[in-house]
C-alpha atoms as a PDB file:
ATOM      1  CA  UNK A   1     118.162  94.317 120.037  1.00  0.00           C
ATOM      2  CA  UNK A   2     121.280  92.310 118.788  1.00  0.00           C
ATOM      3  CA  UNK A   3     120.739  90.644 114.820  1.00  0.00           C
ATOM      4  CA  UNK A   4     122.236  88.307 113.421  1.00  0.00           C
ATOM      5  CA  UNK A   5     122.622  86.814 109.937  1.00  0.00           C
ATOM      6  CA  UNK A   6     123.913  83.420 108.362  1.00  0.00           C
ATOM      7  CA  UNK A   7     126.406  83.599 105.445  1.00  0.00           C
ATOM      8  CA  UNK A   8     123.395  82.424 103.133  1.00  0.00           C
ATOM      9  CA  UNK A   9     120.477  85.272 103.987  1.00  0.00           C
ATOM     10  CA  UNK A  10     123.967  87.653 103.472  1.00  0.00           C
ATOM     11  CA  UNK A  11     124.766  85.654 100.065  1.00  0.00           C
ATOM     12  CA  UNK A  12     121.158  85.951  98.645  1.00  0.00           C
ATOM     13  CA  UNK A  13     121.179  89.705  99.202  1.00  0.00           C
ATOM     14  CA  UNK A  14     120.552  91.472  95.535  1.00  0.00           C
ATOM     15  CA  UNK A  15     121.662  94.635  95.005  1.00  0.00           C
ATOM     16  CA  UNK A  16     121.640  95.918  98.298  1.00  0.00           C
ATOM     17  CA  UNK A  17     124.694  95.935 100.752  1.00  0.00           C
ATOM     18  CA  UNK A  18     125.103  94.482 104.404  1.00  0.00           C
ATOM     19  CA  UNK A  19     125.717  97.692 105.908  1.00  0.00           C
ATOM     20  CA  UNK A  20     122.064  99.114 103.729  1.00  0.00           C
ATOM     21  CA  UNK A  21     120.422  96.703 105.711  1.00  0.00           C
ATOM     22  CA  UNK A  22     121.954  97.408 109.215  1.00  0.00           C
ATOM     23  CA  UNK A  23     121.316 101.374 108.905  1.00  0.00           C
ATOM     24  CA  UNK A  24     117.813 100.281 107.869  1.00  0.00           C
ATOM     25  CA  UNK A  25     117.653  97.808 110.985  1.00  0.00           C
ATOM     26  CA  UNK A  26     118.943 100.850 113.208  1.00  0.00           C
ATOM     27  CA  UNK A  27     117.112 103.009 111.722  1.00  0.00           C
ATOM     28  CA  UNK A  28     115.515 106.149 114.071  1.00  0.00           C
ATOM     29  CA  UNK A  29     111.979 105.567 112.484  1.00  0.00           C
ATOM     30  CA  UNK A  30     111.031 102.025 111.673  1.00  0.00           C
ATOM     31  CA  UNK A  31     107.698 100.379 111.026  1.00  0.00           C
ATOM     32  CA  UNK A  32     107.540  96.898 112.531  1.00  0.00           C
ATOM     33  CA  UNK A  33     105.063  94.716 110.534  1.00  0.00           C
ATOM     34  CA  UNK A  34     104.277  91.291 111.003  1.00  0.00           C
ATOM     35  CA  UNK A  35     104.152  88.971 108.274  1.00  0.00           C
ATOM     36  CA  UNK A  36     104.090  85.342 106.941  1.00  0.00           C
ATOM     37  CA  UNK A  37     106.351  84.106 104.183  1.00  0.00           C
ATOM     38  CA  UNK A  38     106.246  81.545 101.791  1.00  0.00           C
ATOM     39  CA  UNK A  39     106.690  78.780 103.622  1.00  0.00           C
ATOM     40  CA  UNK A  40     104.523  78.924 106.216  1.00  0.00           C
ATOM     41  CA  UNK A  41     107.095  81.067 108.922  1.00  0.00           C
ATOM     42  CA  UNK A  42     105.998  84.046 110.706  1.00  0.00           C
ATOM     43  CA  UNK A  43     108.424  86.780 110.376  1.00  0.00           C
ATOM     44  CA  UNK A  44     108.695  90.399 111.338  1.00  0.00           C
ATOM     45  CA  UNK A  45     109.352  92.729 108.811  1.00  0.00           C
ATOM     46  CA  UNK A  46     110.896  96.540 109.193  1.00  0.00           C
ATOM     47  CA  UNK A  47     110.523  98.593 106.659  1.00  0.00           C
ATOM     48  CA  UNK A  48     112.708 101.748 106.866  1.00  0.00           C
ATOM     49  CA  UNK A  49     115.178 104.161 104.689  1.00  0.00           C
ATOM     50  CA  UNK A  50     119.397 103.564 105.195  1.00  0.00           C
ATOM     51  CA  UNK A  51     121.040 106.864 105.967  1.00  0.00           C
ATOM     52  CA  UNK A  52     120.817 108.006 102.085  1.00  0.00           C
ATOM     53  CA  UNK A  53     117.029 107.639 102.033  1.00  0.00           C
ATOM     54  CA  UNK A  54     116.793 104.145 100.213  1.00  0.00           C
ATOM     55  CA  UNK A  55     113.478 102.816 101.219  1.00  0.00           C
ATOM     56  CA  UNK A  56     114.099  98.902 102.547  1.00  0.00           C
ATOM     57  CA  UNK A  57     111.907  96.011 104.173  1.00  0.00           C
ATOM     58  CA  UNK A  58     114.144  93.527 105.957  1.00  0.00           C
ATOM     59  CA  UNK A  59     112.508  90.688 107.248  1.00  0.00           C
ATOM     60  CA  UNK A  60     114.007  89.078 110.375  1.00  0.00           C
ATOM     61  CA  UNK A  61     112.309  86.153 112.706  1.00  0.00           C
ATOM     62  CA  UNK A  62     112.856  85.604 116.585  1.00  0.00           C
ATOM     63  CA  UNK A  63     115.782  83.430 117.222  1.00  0.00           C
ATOM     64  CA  UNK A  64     116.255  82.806 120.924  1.00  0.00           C
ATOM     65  CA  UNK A  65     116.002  85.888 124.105  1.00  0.00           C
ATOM     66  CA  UNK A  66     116.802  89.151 122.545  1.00  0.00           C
ATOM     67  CA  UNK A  67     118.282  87.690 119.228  1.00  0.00           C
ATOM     68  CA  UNK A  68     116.772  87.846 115.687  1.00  0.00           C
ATOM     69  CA  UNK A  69     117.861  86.635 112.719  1.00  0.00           C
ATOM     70  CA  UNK A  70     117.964  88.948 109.394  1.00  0.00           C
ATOM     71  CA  UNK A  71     116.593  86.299 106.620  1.00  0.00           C
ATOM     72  CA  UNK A  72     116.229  88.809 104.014  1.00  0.00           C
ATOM     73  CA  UNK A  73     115.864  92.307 102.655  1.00  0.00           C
ATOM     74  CA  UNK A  74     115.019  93.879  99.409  1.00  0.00           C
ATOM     75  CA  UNK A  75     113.948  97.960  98.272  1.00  0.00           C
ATOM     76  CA  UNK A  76     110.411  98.832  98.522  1.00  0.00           C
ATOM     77  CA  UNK A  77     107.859  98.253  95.241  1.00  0.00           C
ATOM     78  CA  UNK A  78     106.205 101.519  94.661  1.00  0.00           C
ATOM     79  CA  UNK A  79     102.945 100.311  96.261  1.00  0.00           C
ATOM     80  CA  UNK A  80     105.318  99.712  99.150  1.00  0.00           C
ATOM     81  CA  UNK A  81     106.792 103.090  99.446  1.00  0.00           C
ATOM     82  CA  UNK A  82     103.622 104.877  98.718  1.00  0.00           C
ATOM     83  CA  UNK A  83     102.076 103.069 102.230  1.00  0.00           C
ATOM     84  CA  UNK A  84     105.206 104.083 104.250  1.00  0.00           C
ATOM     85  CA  UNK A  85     105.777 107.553 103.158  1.00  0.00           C
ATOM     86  CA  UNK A  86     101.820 108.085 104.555  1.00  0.00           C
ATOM     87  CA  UNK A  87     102.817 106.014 107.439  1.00  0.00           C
ATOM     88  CA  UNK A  88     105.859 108.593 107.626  1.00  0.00           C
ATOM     89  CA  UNK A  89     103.732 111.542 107.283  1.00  0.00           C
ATOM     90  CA  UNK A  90     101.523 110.251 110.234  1.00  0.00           C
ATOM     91  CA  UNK A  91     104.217 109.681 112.373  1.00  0.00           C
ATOM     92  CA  UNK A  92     105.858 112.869 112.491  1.00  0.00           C
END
């Protein structure tokens, strides 16, 4: 599934690098979640670990056939991580 990104979502990232969020993004183990943000658009989100175990939830939306478009990412709160390392466990 291609992504994509505009120069802004890239811009607005905060300590966390492009390629963080791609290895998250193509990640072997990822756990799709839908969600809503702020504003009232449904997004997907896909919370997974880069290659050096950093735990990560980029959020991307459907842009048009196969396409989505990364909006965002940022690490995992500790409530966050806690959820996903059981959902890791359970998945193994």
């Amino acid at each position: 599934m291609p992504y994509e990104w505009d120069e802004w979502a890239i811009n607005a990232l905060t300590a966390i690098e492009p390629h963080e969020v791609q290895q998250a993004l193509a990640a072997d183990r990822r756990w799709p979640r839908p969600a809503v943000d702020p504003s009232g658009l449904r997004v997907l989100t896909i919370w997974a670990r880069t290659r050096a175990g950093r735990a990560l939830i980029v959020a991307v939306y459907h842009s048009s056939g196969h396409t989505w478009k990364i909006i965002g990412a940022r690490e995992m709160r500790a409530d966050e991580l806690a959820e996903f390392a059981k959902w890791e466990e359970r998945d193994e």
